[in-house]
N, C-alpha and C. Protein backbone atom coordinates (compact mmCIF):
# COMPACT_ATOMS: atom_id res chain seq x y z
N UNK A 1 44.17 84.80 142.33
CA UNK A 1 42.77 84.66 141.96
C UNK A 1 42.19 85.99 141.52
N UNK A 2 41.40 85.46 140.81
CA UNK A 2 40.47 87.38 140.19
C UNK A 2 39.58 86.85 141.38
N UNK A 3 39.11 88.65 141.73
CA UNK A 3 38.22 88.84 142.44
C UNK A 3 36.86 88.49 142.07
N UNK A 4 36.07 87.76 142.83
CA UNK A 4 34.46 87.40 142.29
C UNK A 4 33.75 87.82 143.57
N UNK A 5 32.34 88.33 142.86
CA UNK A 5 31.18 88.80 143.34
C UNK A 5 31.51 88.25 144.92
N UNK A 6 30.90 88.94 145.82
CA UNK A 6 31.07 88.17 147.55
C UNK A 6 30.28 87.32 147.52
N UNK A 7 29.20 87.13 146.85
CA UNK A 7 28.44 85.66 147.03
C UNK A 7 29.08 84.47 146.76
N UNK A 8 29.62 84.67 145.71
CA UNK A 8 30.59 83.35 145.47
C UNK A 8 31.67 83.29 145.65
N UNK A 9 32.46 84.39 146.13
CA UNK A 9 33.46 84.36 147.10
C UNK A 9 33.33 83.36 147.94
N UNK A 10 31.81 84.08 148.84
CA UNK A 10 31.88 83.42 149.96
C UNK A 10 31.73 81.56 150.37
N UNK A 11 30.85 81.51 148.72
CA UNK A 11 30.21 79.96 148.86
C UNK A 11 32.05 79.28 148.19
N UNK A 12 33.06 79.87 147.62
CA UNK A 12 34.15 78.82 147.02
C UNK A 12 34.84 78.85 148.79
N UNK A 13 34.55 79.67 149.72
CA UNK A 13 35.20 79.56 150.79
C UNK A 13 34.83 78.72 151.70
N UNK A 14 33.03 78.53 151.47
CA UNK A 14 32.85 77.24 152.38
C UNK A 14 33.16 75.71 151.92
N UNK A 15 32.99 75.87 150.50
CA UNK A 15 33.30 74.79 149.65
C UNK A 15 34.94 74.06 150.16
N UNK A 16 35.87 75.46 150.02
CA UNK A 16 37.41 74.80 150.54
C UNK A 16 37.62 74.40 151.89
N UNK A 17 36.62 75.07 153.08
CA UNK A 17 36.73 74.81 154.11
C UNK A 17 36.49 73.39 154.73
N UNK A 18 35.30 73.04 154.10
CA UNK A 18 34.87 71.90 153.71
C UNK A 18 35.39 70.75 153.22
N UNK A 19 36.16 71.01 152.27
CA UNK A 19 37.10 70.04 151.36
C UNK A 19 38.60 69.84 152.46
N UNK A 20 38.82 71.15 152.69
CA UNK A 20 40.10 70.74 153.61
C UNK A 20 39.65 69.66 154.92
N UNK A 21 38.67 70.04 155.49
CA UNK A 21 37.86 69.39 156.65
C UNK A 21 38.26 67.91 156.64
N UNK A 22 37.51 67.51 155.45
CA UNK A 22 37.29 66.12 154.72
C UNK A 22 38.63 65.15 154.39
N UNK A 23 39.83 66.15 153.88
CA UNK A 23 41.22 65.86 153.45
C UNK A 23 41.67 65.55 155.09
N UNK A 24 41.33 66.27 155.73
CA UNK A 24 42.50 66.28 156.91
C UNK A 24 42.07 65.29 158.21
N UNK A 25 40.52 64.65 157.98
CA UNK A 25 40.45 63.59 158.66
C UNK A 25 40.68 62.15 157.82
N UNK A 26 40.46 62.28 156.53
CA UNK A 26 40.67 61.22 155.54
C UNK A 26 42.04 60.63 155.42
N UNK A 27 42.63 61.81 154.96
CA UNK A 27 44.21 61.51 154.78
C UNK A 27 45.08 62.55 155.14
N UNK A 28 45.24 62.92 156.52
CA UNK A 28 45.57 63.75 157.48
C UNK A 28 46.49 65.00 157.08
N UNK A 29 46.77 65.80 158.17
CA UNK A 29 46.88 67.14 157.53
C UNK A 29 48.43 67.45 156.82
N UNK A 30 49.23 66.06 156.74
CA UNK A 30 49.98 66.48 156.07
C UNK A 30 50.39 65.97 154.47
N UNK A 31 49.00 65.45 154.42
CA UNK A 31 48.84 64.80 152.93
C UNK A 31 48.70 66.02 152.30
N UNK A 32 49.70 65.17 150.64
CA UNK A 32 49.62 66.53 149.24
C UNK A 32 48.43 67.16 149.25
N UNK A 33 46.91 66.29 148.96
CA UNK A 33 45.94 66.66 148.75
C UNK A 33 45.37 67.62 149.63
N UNK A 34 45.53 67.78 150.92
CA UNK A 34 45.49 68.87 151.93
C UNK A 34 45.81 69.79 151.78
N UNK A 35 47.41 69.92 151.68
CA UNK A 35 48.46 70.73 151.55
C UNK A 35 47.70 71.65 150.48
N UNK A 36 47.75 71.09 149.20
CA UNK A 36 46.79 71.96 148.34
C UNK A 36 45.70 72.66 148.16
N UNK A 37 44.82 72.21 149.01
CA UNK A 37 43.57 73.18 149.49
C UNK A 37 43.85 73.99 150.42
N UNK A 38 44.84 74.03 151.34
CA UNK A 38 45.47 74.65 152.56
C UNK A 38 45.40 76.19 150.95
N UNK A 39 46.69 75.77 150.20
CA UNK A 39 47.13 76.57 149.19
C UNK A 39 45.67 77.90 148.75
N UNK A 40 44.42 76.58 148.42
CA UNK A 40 43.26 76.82 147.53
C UNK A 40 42.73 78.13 148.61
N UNK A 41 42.48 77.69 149.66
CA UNK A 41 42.43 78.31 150.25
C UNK A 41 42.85 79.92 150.59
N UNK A 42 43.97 79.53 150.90
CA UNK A 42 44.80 80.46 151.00
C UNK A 42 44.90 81.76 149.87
N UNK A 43 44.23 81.28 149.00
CA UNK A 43 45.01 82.14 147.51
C UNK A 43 43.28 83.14 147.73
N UNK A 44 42.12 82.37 148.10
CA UNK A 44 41.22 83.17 147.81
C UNK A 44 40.97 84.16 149.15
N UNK A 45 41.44 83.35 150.21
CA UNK A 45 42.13 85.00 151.77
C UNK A 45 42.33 85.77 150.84
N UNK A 46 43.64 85.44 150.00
CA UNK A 46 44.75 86.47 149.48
C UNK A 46 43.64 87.86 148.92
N UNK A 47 42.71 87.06 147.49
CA UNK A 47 42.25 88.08 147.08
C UNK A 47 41.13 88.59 147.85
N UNK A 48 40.80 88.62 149.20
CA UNK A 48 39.70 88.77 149.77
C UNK A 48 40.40 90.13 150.84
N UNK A 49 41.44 90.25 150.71
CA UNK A 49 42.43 90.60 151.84
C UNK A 49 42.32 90.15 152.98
N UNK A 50 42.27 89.09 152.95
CA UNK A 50 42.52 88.32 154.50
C UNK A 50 44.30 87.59 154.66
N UNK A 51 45.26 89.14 154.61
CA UNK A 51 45.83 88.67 154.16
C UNK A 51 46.69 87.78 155.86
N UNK A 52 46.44 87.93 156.97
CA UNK A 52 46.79 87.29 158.26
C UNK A 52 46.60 85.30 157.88
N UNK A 53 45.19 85.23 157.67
CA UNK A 53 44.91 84.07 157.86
C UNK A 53 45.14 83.11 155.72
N UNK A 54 45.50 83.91 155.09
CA UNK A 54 45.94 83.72 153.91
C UNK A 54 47.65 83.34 154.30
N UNK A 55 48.49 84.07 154.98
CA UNK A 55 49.74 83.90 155.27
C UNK A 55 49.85 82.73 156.19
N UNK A 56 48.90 82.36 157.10
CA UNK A 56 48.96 81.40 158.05
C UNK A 56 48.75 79.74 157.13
N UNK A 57 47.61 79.80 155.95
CA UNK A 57 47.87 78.53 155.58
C UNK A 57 49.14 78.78 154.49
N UNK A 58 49.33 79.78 153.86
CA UNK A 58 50.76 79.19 153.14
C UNK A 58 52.08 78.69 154.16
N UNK A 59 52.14 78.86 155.00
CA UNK A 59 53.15 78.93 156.19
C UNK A 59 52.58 77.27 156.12
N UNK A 60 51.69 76.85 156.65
CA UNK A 60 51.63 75.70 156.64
C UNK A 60 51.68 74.64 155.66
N UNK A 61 51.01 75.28 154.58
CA UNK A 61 51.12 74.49 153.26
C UNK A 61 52.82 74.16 152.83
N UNK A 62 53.73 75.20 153.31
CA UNK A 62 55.11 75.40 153.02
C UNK A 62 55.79 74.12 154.06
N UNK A 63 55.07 73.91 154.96
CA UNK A 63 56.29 73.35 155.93
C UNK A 63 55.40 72.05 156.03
N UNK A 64 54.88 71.59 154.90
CA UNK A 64 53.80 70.32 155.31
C UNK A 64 54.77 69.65 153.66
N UNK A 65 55.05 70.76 152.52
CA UNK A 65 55.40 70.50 151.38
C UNK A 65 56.76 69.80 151.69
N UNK A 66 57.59 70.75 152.20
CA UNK A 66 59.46 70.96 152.43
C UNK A 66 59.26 69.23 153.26
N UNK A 67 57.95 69.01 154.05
CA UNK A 67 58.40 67.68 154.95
C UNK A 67 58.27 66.49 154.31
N UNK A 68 57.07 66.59 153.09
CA UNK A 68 56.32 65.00 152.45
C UNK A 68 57.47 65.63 151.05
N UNK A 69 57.73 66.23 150.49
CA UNK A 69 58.48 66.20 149.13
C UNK A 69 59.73 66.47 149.35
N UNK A 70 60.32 67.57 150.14
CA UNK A 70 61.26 68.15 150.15
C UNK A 70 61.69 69.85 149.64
N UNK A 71 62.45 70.42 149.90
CA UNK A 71 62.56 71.94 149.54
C UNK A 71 62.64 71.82 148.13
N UNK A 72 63.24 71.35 147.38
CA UNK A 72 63.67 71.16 145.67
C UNK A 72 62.15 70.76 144.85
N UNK A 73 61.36 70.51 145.82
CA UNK A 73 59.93 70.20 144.50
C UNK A 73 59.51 71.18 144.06
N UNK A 74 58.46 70.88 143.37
CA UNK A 74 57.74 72.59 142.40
C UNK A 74 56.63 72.89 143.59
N UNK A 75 56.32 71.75 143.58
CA UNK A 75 54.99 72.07 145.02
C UNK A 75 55.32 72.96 145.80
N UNK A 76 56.70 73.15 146.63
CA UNK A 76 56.92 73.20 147.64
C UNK A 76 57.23 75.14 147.08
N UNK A 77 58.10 74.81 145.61
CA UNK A 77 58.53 76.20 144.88
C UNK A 77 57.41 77.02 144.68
N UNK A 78 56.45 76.57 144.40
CA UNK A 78 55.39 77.40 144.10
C UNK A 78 54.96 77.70 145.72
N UNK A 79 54.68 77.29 146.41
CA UNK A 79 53.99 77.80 147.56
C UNK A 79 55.15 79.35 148.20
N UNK A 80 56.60 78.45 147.81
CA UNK A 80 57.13 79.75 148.20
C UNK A 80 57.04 81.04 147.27
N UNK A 81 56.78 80.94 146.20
CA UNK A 81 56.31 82.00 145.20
C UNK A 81 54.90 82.71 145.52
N UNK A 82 54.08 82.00 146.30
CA UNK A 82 52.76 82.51 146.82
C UNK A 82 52.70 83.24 148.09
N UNK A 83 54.30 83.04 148.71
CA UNK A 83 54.19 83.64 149.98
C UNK A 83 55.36 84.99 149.63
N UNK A 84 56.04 85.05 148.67
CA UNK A 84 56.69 85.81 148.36
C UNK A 84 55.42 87.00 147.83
N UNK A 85 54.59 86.75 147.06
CA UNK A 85 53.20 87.50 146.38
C UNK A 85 52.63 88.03 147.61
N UNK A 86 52.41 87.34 148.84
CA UNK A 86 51.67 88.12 149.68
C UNK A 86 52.84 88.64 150.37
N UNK A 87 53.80 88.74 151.01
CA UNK A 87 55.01 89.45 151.86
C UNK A 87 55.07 90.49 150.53
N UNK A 88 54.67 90.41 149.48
CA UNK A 88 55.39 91.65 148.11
C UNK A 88 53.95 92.86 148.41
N UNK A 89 52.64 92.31 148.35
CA UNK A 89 51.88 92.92 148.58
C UNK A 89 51.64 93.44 150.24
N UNK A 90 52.28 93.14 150.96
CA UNK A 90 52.19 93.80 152.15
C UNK A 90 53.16 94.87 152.89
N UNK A 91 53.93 94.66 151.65
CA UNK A 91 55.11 95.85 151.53
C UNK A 91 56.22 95.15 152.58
N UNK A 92 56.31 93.58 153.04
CA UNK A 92 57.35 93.38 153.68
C UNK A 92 58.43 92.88 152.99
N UNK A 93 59.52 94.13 151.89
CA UNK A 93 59.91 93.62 150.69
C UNK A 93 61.52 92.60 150.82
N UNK A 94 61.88 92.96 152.02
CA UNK A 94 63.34 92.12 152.05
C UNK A 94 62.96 90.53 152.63
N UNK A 95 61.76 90.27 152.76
CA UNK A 95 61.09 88.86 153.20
C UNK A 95 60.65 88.48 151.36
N UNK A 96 59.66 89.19 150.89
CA UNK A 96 59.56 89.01 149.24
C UNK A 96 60.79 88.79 148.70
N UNK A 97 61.67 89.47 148.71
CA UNK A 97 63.16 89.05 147.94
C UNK A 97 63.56 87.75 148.04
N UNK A 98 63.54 87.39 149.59
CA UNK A 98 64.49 85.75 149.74
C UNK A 98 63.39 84.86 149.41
N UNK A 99 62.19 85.34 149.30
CA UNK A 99 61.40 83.94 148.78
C UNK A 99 61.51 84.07 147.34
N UNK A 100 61.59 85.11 146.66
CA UNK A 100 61.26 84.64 145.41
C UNK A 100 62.78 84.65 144.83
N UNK A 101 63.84 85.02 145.24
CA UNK A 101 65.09 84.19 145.10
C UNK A 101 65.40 83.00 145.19
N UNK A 102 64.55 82.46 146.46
CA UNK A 102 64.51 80.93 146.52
C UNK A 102 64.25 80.22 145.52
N UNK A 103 62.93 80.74 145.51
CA UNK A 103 61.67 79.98 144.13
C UNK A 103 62.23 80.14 143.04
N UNK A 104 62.87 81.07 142.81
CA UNK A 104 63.50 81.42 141.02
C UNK A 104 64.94 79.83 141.37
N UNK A 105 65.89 80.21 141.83
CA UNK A 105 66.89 79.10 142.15
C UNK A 105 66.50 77.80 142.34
N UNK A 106 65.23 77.79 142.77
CA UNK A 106 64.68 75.96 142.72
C UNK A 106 64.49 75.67 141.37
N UNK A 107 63.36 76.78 141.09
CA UNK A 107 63.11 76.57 139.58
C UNK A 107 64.06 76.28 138.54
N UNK A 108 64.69 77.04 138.24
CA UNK A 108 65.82 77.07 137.46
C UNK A 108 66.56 75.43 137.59
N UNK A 109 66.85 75.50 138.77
CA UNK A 109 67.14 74.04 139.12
C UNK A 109 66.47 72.33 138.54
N UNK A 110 64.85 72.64 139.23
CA UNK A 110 64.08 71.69 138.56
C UNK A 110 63.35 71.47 137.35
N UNK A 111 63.13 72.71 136.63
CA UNK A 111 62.73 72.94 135.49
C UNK A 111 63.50 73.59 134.32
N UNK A 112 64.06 74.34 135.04
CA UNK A 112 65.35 74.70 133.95
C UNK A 112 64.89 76.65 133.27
N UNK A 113 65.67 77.23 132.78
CA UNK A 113 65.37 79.08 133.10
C UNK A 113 64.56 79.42 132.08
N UNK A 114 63.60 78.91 131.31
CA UNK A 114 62.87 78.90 130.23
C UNK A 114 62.26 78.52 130.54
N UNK A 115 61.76 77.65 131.64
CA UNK A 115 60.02 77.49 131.96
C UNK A 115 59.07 78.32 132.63
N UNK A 116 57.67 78.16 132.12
CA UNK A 116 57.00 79.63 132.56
C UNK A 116 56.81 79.22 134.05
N UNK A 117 56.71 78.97 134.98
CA UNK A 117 57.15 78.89 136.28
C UNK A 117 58.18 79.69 136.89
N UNK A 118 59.18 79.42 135.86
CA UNK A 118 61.01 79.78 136.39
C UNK A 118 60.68 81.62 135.86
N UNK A 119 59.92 82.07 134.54
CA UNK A 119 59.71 82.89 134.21
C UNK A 119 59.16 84.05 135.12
N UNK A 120 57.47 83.02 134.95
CA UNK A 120 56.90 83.76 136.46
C UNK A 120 57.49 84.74 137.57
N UNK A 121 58.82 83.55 137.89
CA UNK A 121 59.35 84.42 139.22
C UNK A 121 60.25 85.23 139.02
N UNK A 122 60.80 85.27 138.04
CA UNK A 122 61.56 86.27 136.98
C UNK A 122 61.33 87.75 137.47
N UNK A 123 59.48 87.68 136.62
CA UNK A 123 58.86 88.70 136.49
C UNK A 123 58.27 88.92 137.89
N UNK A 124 58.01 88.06 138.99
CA UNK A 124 58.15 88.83 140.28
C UNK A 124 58.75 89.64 140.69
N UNK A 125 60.03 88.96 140.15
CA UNK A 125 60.95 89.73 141.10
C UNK A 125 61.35 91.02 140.32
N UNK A 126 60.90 91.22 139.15
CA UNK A 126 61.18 91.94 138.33
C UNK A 126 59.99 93.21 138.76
N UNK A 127 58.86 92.82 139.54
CA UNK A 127 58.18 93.91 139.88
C UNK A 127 58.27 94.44 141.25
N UNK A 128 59.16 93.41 142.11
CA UNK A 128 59.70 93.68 143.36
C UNK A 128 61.19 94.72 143.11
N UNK A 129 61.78 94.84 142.13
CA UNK A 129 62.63 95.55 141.90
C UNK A 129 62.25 97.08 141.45
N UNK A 130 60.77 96.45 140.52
CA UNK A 130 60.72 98.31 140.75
C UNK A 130 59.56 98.86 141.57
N UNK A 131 59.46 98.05 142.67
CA UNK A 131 58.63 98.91 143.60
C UNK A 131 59.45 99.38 144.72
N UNK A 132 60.71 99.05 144.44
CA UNK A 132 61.91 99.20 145.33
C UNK A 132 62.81 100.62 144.72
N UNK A 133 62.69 100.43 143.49
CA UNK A 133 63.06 101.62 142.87
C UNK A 133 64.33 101.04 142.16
N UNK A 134 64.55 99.72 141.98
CA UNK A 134 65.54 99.30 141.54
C UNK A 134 65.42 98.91 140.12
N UNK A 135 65.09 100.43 139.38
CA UNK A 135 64.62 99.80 137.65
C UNK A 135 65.61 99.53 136.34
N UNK A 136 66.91 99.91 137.06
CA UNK A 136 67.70 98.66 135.86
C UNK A 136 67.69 98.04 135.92
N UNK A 137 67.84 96.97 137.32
CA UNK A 137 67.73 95.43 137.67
C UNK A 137 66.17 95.02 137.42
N UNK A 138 64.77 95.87 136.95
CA UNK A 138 63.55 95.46 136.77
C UNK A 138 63.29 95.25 135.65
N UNK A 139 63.99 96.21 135.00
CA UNK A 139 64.06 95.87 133.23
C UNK A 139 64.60 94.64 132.76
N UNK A 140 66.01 94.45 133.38
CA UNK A 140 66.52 93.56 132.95
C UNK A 140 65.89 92.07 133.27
N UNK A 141 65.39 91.83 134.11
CA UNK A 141 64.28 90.82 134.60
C UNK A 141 63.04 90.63 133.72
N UNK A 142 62.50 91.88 133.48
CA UNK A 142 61.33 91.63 132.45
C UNK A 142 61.65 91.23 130.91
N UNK A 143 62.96 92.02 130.75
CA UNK A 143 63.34 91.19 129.60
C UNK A 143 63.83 90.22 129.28
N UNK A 144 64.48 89.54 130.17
CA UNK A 144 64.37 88.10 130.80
C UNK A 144 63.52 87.36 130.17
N UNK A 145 62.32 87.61 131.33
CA UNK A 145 60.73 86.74 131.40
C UNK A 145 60.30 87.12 129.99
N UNK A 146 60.42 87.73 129.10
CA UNK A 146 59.49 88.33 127.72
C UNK A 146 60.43 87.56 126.84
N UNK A 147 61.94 87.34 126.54
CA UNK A 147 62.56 86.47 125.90
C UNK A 147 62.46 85.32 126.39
N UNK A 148 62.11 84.95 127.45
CA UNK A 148 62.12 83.19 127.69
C UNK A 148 59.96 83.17 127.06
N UNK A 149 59.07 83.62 127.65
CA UNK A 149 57.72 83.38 127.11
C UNK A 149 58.09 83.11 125.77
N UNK A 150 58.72 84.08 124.73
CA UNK A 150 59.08 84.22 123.67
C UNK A 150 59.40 82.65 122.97
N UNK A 151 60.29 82.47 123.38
CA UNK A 151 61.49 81.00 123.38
C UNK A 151 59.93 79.56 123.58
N UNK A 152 59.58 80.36 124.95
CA UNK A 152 58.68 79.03 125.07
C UNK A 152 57.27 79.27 124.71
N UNK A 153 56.92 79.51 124.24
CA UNK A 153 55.50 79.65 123.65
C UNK A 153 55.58 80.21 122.38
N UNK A 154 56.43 80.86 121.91
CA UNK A 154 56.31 81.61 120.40
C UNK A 154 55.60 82.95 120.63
N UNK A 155 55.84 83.64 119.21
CA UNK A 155 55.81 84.83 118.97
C UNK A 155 53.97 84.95 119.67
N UNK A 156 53.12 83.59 118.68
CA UNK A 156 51.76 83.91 118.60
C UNK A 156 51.12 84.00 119.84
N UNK A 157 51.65 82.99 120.71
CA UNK A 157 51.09 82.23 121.77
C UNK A 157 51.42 83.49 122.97
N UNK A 158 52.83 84.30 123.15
CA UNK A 158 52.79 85.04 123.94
C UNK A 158 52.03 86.01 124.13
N UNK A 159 50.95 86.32 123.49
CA UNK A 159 50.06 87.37 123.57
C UNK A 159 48.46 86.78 123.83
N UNK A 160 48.62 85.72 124.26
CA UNK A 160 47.91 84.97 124.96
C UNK A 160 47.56 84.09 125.90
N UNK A 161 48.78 84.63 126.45
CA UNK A 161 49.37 84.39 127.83
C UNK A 161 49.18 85.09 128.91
N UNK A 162 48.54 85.16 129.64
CA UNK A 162 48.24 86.11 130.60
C UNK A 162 49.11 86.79 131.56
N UNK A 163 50.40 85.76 131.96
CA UNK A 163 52.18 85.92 133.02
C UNK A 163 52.71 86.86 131.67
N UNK A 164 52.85 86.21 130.52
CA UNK A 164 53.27 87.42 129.93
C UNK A 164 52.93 88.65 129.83
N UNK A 165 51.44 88.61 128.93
CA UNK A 165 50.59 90.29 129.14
C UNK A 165 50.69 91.04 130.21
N UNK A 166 50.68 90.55 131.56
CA UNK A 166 51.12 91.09 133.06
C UNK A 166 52.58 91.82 133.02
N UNK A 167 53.26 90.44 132.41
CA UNK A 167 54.92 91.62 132.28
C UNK A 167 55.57 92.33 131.27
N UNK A 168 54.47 92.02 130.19
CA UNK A 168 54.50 93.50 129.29
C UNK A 168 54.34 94.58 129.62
N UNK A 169 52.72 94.88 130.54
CA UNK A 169 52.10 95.56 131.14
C UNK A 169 53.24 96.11 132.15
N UNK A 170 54.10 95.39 132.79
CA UNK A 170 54.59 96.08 134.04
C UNK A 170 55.86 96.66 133.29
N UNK A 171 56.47 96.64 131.94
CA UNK A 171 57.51 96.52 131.39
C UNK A 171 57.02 97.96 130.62
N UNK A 172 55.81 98.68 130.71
CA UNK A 172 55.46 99.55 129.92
C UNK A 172 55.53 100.28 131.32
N UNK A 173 55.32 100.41 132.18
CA UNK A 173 55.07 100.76 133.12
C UNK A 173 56.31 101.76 133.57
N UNK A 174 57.32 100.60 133.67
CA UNK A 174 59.26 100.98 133.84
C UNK A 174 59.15 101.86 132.48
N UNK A 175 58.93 101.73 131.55
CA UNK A 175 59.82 102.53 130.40
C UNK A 175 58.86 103.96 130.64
N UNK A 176 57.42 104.03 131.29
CA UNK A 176 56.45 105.08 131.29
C UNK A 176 57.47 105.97 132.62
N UNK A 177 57.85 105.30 133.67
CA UNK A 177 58.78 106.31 134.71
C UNK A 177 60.16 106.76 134.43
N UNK A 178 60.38 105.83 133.25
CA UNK A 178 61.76 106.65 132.78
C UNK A 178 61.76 107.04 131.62
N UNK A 179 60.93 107.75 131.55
CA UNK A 179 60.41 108.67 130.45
C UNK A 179 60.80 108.50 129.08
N UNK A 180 60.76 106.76 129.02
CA UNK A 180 60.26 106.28 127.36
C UNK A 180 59.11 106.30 127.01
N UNK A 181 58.49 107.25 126.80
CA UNK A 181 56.94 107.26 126.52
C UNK A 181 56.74 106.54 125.32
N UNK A 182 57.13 106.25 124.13
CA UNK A 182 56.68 106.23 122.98
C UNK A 182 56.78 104.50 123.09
N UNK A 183 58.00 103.97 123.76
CA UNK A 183 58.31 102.84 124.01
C UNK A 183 57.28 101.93 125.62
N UNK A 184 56.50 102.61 126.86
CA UNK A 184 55.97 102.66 127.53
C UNK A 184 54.66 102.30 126.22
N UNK A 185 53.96 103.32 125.17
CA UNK A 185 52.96 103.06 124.71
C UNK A 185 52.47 101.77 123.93
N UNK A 186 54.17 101.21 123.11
CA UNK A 186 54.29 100.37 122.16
C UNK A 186 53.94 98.97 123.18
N UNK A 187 54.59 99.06 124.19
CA UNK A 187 54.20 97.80 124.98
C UNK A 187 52.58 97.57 125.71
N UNK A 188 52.80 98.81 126.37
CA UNK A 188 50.70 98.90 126.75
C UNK A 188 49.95 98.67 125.70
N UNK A 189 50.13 98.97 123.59
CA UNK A 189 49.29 98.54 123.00
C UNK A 189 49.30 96.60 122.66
N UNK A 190 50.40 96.73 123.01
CA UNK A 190 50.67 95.41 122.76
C UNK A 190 50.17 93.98 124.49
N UNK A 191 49.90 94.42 125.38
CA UNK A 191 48.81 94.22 126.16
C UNK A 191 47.81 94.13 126.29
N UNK A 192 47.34 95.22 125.77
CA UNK A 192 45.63 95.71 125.58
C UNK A 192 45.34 95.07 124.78
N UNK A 193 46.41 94.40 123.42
CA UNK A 193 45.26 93.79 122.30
C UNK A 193 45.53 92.21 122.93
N UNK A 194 46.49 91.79 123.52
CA UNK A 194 46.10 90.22 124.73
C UNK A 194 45.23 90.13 125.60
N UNK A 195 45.22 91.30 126.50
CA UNK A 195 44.16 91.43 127.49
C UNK A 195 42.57 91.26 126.45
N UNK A 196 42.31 92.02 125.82
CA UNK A 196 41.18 91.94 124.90
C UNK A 196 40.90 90.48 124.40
N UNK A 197 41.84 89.65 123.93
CA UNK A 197 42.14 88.73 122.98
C UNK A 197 41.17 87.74 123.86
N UNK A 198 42.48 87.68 125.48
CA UNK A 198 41.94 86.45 126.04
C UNK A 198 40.88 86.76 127.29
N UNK A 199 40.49 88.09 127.21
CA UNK A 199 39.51 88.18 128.62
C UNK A 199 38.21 89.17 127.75
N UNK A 200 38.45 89.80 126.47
CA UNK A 200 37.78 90.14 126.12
C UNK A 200 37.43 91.89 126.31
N UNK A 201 36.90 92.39 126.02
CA UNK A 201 37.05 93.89 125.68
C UNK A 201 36.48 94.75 126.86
């Protein structure tokens, strides 16, 4: 989630609290529709840094998914991709690895290695590699995720993609520490004019 003003932070937090409330006496707490606000929830902890009680509903959202769908759904893949995002941001990185190994291997599985989902976690893991310091295996990941966006959206469409612009951005980043500067710049301009495009200047 992007960060918003604390006022409406705070009112989308009573809103979900609320909604989950409603889900979990209606059609109890281990219905999809729950499960997903558990998620909704959860994602706006994340950007609030609440990241304790943000980890506590993905934990649940995860083991409410794996029980009504099974481990192989996207539901279930994505939640583990959301808990891999917060274990990546809390620096607990060998817990980030096996989830988003998971999530990439489901994916791949249920959607196949060209979908922006399967991509997505690509480029996770592609930024979990170089916060690890592991930047041949980060490159090679981002170029991955930038030839599959490529494949699946086209030349035009990838620069208006936001998962992509992110792993351009992080792909300028790797070539800026290994002192491809000229190649680091070519990709940051090529960001900046997506970022501009689709969020504006």
């Amino acid at each position: 989630l992007l960060r918003q003003p604390r006022r409406l932070s705070k009112q989308a937090g009573a809103m979900y609290d609320r909604a989950l409330q409603c889900f979990e006496e209606a059609l109890g707490a281990k219905h999809t529709s729950t499960l997903q606000t558990n998620i909704c929830l959860g994602n706006l902890y994340a950007s609030q840094g609440k990241l304790t009680e943000a980890e506590a509903l993905y934990s649940r959202a995860l083991q409410g998914f794996e029980e009504a769908l099974g481990t192989k759904h996207t539901s279930t893949l994505q939640t583990v991709n959301n808990l891999g995002n917060l274990y990546a941001s809390q620096g607990k990185l060998t817990e980030a690895e096996a989830l988003y190994s998971r999530a990439l291997q489901g994916f791949e599985g249920a959607l196949g290695a060209k979908h922006t989902l399967t991509l997505q976690t690509v480029s996770n893991l592609g930024n979990l590699y170089a916060s690890q310091g592991k930047l041949t295996g980060a490159g090679a990941l981002y170029s991955r995720a930038l030839q599959g966006y490529k494949e699946a959206l086209g030349t035009q469409f990838l620069l208006l993609y936001l998962p992509a612009l992110n792993t351009l951005f992080s792909f300028g980043d790797l070539y800026g520490r290994t002192g491809r500067e000229d190649a680091a710049k070519e990709l940051y301009r090529r960001a900046l004019a997506g970022y501009t495009a689709v969020q504006g200047p």
